[in-house]
Every structure is written in structure tokens, then in C-alpha cells.
Protein backbone atom coordinates (compact mmCIF):
# COMPACT_ATOMS: atom_id res chain seq x y z
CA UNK A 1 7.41 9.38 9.75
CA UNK A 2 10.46 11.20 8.73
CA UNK A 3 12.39 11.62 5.76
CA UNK A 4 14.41 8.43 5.74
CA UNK A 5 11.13 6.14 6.14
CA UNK A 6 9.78 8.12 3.27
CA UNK A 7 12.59 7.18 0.98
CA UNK A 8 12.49 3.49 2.61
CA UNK A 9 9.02 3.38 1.86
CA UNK A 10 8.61 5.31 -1.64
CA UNK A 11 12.00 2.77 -2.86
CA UNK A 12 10.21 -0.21 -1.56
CA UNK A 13 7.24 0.75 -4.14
CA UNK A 14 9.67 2.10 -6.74
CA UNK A 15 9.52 -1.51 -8.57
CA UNK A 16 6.51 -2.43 -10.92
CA UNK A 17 6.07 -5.87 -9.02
CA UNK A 18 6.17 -4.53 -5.60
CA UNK A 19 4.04 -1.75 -6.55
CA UNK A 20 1.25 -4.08 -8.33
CA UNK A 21 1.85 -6.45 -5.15
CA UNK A 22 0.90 -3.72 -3.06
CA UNK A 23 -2.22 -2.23 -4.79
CA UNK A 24 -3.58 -5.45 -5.25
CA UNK A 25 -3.18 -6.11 -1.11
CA UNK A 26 -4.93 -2.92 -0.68
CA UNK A 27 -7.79 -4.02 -2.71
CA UNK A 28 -7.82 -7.40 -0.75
CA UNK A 29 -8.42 -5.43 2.53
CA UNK A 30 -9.04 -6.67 5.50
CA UNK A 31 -8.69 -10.33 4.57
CA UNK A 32 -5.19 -10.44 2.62
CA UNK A 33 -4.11 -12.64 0.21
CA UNK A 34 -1.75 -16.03 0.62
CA UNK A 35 1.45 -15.55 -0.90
CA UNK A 36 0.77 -18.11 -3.80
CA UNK A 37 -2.63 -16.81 -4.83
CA UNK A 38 -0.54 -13.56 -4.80
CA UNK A 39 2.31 -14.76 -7.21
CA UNK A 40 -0.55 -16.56 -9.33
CA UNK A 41 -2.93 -13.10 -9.98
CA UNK A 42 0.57 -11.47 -10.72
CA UNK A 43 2.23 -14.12 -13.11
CA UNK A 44 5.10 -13.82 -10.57
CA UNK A 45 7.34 -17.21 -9.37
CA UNK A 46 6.48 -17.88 -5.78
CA UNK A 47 10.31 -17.57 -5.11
CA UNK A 48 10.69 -14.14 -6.76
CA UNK A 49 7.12 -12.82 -5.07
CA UNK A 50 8.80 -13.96 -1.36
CA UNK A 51 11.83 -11.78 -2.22
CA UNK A 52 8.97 -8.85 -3.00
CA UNK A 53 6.87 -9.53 -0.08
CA UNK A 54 10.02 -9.32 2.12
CA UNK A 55 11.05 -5.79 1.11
CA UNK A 56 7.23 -4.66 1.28
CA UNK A 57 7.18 -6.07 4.72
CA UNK A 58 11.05 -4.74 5.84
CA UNK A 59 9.22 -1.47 4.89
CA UNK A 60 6.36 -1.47 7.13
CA UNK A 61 3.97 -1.63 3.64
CA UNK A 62 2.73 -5.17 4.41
CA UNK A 63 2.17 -7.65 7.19
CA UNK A 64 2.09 -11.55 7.15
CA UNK A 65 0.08 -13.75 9.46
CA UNK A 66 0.82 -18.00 9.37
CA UNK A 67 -2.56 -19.38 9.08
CA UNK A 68 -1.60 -23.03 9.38
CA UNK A 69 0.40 -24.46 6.14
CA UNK A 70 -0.87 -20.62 4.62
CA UNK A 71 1.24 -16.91 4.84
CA UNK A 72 -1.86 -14.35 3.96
CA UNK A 73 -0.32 -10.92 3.63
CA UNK A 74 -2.23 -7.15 3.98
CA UNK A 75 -1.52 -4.26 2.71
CA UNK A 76 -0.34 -2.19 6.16
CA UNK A 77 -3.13 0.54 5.65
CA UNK A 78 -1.69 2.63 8.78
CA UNK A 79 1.58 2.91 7.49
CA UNK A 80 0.09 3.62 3.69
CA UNK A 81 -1.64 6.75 5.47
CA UNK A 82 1.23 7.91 7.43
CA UNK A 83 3.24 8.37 4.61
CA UNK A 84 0.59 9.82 2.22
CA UNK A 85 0.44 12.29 5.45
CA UNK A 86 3.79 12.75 5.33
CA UNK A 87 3.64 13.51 1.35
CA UNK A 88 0.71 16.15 1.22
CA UNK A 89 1.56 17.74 5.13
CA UNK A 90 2.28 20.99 4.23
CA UNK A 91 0.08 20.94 1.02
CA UNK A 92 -0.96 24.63 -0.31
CA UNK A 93 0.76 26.28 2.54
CA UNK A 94 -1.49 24.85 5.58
CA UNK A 95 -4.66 26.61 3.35
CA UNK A 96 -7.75 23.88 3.88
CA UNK A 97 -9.19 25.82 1.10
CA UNK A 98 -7.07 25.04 -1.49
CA UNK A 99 -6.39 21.52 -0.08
CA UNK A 100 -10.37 20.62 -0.29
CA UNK A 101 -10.29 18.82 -3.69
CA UNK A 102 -6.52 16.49 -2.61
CA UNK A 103 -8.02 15.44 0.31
CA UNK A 104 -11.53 14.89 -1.10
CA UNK A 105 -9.41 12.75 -3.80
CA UNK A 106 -7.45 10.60 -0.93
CA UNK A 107 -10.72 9.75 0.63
CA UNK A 108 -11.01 6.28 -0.18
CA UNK A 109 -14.53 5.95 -0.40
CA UNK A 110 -14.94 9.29 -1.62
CA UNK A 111 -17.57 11.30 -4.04
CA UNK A 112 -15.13 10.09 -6.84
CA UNK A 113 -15.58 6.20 -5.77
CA UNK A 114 -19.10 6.27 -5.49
CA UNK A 115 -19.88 8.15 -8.65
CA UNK A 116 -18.88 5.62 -10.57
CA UNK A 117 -20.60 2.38 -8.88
């Protein structure tokens, strides 16, 4: 990833809708959600959640798949990392050390996550 995906990417999320769009495809990993149970959970129109689907996927952040009359969209979890790599690659000056409690944070399943279940 380089700088200009980074913007791409960070813009694409820079919009409440696209950025509630997008958590709520992470938290529908691996299966996705259709497009119209996506507008529904959201309060969204359909026609204004395709326009924010198409800039999440134009950015690499989600994918579609046509299951017969159905578009189910997912959260593009390799791209997600990349650029939260990108973000935190030269955190605290390459120290692990100091790094320990970020990346023990960005671990999605993480000491933080299971505390609390």
C-alpha cells in the first residue's frame, strides 16, 4: 500500500454511512450481508446504499458476490489489514516494546475481546 491508496481508502471511510456500512460488514464476516438487508439494518434507501457500496468496493474495502437474484457484500479483511499496516508501520520507532499494547489492541480476538464475553 502506498500513500495514495491510504488516502483512497481512509476518504472512502471518511463518510458516517460508508463507515457504519463497513463496520457492520466486518462484523458479518465471512458470510456478508445482501445489499438490502444492508440498507434495512442502516435505515439507508437501497439506491443511496448502492452508491456507498460502490465507493467501498472502488476502494478495495468491500467485495460483492451475485448469489442468484442476491448481491451479498464482505468487508475486504486483507485490504482492512494492509492499510492498518500501513498506519501503525513505523509505530514507536520500530521498538516492539513500546508497540506491545497497539498491537495487542489490533488483535481482533484479543485479551480485550475476550475479557468482556
Amino acid at each position: 500500500m502506498d500513500d495514495n491508496d491510504a488516502v483512497a481508502a481512509l476518504a472512502a471511510l471518511a463518510q458516517i454511512t460508508r463507515l457504519e456500512t463497513f463496520r457492520l460488514l466486518v462484523r458479518h464476516e465471512p458470510d456478508g450481508l445482501p445489499a438490502g438487508e444492508i440498507a434495512r439494518r442502516l435505515g439507508v434507501p437501497q439506491n443511496t446504499m448502492s452508491a456507498h457500496l460502490a465507493v467501498l468496493t472502488r476502494e478495495g474495502l468491500a467485495r460483492s458476490e451475485r448469489h442468484s437474484r442476491l448481491i451479498i457484500y464482505r468487508a475486504d479483511l486483507a485490504r482492512l489489514q494492509a492499510l492498518t499496516l500501513y498506519l501503525v508501520q513505523d509505530c514507536c520507532g520500530g521498538s516492539p516494546a513500546l508497540c506491545g499494547s497497539l498491537v495487542a489492541a489490533l488483535a481482533p480476538c484479543g485479551p480485550a475481546e475476550t475479557e468482556t464475553r
